[in-house]
C-alpha atoms as a PDB file:
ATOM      1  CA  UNK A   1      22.950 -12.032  25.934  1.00  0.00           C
ATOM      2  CA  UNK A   2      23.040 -12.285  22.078  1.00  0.00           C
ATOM      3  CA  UNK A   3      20.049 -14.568  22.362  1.00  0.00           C
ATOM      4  CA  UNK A   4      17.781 -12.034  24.658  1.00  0.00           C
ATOM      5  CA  UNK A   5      19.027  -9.437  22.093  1.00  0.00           C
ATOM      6  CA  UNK A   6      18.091 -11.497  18.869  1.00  0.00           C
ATOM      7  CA  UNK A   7      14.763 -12.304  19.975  1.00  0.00           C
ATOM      8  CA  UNK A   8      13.932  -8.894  20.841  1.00  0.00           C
ATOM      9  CA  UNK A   9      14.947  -7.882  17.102  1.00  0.00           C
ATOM     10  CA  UNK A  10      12.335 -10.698  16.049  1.00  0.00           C
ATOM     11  CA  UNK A  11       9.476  -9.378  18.547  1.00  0.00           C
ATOM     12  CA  UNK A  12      10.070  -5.904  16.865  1.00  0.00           C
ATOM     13  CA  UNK A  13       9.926  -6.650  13.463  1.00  0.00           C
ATOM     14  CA  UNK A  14       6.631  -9.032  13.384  1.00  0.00           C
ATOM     15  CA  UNK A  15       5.421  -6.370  15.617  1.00  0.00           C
ATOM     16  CA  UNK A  16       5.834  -3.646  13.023  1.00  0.00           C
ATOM     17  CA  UNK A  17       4.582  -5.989  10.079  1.00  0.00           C
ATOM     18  CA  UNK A  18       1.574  -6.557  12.008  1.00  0.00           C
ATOM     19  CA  UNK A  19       0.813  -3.062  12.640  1.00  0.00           C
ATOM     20  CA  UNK A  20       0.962  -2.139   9.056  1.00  0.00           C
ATOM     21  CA  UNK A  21      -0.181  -4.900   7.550  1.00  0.00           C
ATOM     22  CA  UNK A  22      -4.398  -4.362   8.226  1.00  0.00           C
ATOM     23  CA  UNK A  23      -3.281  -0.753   6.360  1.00  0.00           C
ATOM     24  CA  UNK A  24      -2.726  -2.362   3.071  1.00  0.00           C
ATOM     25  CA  UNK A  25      -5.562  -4.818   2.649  1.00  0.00           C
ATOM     26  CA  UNK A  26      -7.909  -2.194   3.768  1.00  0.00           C
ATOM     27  CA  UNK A  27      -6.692   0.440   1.606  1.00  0.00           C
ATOM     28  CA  UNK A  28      -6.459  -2.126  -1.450  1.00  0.00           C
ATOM     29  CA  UNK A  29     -10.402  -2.968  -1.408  1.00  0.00           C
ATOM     30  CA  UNK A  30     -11.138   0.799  -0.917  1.00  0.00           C
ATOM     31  CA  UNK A  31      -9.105   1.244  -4.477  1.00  0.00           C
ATOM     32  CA  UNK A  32     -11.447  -1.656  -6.057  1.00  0.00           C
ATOM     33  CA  UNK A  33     -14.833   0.533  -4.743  1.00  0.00           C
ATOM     34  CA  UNK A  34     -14.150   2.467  -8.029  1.00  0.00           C
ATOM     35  CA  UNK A  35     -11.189   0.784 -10.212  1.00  0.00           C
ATOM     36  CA  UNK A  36     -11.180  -2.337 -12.711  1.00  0.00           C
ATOM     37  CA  UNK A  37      -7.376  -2.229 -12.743  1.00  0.00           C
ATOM     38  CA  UNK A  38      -7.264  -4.072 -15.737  1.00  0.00           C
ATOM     39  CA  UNK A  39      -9.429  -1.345 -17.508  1.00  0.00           C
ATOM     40  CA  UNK A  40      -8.782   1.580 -15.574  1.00  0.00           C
ATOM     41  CA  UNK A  41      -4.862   1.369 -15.948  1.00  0.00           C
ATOM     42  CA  UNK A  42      -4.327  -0.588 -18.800  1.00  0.00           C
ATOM     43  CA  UNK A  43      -1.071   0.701 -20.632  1.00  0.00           C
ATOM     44  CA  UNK A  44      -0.603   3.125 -17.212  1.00  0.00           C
ATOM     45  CA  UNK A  45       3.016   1.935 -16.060  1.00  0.00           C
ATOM     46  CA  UNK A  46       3.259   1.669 -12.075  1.00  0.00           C
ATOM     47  CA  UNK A  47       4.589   5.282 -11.734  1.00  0.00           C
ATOM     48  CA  UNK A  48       1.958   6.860 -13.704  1.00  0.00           C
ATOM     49  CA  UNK A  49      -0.843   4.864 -11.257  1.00  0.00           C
ATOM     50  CA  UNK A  50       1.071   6.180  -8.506  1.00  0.00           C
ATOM     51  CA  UNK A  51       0.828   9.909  -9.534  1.00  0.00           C
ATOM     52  CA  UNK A  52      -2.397   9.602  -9.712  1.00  0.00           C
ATOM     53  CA  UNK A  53      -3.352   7.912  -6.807  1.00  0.00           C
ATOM     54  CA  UNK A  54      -1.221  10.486  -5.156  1.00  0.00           C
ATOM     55  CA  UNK A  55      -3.336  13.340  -6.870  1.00  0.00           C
ATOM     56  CA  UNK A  56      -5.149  15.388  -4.197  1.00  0.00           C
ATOM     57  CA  UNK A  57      -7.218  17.206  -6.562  1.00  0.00           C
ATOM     58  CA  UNK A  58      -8.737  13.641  -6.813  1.00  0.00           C
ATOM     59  CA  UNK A  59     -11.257  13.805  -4.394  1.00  0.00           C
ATOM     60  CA  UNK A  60     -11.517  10.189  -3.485  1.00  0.00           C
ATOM     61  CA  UNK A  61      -7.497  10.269  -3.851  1.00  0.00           C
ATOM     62  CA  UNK A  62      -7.561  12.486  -0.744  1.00  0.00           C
ATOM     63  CA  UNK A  63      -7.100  10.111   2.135  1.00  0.00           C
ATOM     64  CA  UNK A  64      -3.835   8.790   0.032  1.00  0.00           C
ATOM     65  CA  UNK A  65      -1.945  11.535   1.511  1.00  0.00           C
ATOM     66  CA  UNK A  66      -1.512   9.609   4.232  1.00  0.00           C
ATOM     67  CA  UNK A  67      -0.118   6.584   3.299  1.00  0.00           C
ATOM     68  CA  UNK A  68       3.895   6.324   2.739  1.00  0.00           C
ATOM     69  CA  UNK A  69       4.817   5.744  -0.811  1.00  0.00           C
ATOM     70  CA  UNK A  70       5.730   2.364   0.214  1.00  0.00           C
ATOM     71  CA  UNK A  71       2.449   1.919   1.076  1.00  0.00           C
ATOM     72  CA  UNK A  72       1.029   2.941  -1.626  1.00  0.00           C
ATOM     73  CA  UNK A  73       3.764   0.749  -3.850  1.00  0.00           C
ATOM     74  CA  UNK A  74       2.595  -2.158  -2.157  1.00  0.00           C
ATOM     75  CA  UNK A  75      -1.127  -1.590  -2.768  1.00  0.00           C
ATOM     76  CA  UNK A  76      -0.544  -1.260  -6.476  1.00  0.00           C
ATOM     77  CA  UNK A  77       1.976  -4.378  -6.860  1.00  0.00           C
ATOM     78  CA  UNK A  78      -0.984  -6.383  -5.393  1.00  0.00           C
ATOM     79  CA  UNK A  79      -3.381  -4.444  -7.213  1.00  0.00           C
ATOM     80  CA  UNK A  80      -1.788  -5.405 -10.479  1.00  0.00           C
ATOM     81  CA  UNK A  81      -1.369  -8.838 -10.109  1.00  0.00           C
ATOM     82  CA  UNK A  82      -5.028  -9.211  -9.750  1.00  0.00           C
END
């Protein structure tokens, strides 16, 4: 029983990381259409870039809205190690 259980917990979870994962590569590349992150956000600490990316008054921020903030955490780790 603990093994149907267990495996069922496994199933779930890579389902879930699958189903999110396409969001943040997508959403990443969108970001690069208009930022140099090395320019654009240079002394900007990761709260500041997420402000703004969360800025609605930003029209190309817009479609941010709907991403969860760990989403949008995600997006600018990677973003920043590039």
């Amino acid at each position: 029983m603990k093994d149907i259980i267990g495996a069922g917990i496994v199933f779930l979870a890579l389902s879930v990381s699958a189903a999110v994962a396409p969001v943040f590569a997508g959403d990443a590349d969108l970001c690069l259409d208009c930022h140099e992150p090395a320019e654009d956000w240079e002394g900007m600490s990761a709260a500041e870039i997420m402000a703004t990316a969360k800025d609605a008054d930003i029209k190309r921020h817009a479609d941010n809205q709907e991403l969860s903030d760990e989403q949008l955490q995600v997006i600018i780790a990677e973003l920043l190690q590039e």
